[in-house]
Protein backbone atom coordinates (compact mmCIF):
# COMPACT_ATOMS: atom_id res chain seq x y z
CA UNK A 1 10.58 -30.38 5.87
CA UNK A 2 7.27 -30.09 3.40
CA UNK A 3 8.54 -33.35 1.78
CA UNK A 4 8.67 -34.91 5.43
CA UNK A 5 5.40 -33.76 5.96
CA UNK A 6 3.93 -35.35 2.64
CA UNK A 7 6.15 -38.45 3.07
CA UNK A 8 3.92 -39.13 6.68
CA UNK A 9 0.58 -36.97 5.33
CA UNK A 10 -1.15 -40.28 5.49
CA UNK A 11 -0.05 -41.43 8.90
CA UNK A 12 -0.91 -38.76 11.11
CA UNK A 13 -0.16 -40.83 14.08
CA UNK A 14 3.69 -41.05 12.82
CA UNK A 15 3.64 -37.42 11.91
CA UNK A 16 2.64 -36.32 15.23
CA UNK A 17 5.66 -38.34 16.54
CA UNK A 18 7.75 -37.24 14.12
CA UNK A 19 6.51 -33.54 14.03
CA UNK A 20 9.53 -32.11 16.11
CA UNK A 21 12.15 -33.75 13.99
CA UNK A 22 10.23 -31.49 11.23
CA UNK A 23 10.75 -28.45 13.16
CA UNK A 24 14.08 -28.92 14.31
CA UNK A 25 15.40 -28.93 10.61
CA UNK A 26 13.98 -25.20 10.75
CA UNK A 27 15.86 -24.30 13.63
CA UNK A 28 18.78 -23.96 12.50
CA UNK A 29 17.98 -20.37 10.65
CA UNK A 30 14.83 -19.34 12.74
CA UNK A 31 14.58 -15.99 11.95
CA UNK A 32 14.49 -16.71 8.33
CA UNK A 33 11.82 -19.76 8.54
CA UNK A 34 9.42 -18.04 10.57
CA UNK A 35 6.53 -18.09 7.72
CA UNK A 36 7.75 -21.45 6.68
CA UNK A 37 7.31 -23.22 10.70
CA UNK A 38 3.71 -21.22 10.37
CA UNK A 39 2.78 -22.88 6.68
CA UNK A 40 4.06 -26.32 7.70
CA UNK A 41 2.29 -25.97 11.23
CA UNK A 42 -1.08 -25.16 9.13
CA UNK A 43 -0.40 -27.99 7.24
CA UNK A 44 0.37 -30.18 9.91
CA UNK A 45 -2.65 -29.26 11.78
CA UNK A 46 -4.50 -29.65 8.81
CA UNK A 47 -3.62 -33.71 8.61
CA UNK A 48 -3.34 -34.17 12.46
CA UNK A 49 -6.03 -33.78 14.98
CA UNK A 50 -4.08 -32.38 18.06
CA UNK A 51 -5.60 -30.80 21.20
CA UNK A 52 -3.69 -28.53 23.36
CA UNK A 53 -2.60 -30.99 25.64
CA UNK A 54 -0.69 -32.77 23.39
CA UNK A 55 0.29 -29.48 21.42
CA UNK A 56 1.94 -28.88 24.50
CA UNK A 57 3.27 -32.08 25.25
CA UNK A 58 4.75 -31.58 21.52
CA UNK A 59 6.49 -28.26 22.22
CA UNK A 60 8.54 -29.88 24.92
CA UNK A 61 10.29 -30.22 22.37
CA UNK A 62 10.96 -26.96 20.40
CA UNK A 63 12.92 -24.13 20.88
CA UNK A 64 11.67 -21.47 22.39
CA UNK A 65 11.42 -19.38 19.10
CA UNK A 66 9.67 -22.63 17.56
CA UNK A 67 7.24 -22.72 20.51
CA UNK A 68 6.34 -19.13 20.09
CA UNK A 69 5.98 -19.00 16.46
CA UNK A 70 3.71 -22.35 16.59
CA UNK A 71 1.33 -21.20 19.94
CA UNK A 72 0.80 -17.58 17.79
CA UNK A 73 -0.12 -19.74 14.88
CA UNK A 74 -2.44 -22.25 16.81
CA UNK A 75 -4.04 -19.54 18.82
CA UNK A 76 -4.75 -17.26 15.07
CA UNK A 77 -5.96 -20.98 13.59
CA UNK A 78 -8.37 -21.37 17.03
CA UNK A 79 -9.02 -17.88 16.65
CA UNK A 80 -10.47 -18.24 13.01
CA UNK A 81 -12.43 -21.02 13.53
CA UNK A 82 -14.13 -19.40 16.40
CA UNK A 83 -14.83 -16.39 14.12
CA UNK A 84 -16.09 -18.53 11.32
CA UNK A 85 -18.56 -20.63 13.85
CA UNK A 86 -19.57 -17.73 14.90
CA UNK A 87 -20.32 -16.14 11.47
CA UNK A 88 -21.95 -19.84 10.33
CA UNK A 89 -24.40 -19.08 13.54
CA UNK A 90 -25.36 -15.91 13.22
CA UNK A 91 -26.24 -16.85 9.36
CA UNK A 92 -28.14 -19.56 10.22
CA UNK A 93 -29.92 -17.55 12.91
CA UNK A 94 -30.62 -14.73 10.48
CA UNK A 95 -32.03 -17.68 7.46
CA UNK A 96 -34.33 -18.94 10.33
CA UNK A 97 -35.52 -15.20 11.15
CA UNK A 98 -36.20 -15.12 7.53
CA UNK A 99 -38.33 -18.56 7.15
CA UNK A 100 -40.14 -17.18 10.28
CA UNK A 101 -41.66 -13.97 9.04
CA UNK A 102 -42.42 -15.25 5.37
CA UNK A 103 -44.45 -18.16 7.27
CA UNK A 104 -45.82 -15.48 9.96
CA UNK A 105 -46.35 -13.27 7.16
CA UNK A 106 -48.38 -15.60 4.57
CA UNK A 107 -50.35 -17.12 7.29
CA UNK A 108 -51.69 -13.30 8.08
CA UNK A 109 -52.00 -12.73 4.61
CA UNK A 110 -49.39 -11.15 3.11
CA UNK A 111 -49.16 -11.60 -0.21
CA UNK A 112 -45.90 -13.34 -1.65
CA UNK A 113 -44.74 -10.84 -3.96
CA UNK A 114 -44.92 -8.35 -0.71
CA UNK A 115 -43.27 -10.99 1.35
CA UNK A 116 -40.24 -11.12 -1.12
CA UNK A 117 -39.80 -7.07 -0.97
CA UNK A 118 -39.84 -7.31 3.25
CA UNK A 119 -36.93 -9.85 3.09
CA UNK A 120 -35.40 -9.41 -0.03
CA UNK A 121 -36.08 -12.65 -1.50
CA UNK A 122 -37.34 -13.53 -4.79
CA UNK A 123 -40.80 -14.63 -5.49
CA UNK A 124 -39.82 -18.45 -6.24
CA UNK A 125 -37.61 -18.59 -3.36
CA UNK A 126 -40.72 -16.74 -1.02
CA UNK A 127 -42.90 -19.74 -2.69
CA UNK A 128 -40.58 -22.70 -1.96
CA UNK A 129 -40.69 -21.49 1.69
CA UNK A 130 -43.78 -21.55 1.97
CA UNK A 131 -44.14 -24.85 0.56
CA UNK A 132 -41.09 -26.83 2.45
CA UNK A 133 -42.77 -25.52 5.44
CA UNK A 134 -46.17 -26.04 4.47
CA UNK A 135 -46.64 -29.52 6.32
């Protein structure tokens, strides 16, 4: 099955056709392949861009055990991504908080090496703040 995936890794439209015929030569010990249909799904959804439509459409397919197995895995692969976006945001909100008060800051005053104690910054990286934004 992971040499079927490889073989088609750079024709993602053939692998998507072909992606049952991958599964189905798991089926025949389920219970035993259930981390294996998870790592090749990852890996398959790593080369393929699928939405859930045609997930679906794909799982037509599948056994019921393969279905299950492969939604749980999509849905803990959405799942993280989610959770990482909303990480990535929250970071970038927090940086932009950051660069706000330093500029507030210096233009009321503050001194620099005050500035880097507030946000827990170095000096330098206080400075080049300042000047990016200095326009």
């Amino acid at each position: 099955s992971a040499l079927f995936l490889q073989k088609y890794s750079f024709e993602p439209y053939i692998l998507k056709l072909k992606f049952s015929e991958v599964i189905n030569l798991l089926e025949t010990d389920i219970n035993n392949q259930r981390n294996f249909i998870r790592q090749i799904f990852v890996y398959f959804n790593e080369i393929v861009e699928i939405n859930l439509d045609e997930l679906k459409k794909l799982l037509e397919t599948f056994s019921p055990n393969a279905k299950k197995e492969i939604m749980t895995t999509y849905q803990l692969i959405k799942q993280e991504g989610v959770k990482e976006g909303l990480e990535q945001g929250l970071e970038q909100g927090l940086e932009r908080k950051t660069v706000d008060v330093i500029l507030k800051g210096y233009k009321n005053g503050i001194s620099i090496d005050k500035l880097a104690i507030i946000t827990g910054l170095s000096e330098q990286e206080v400075q080049k703040i300042i000047q990016k934004h200095s326009n």
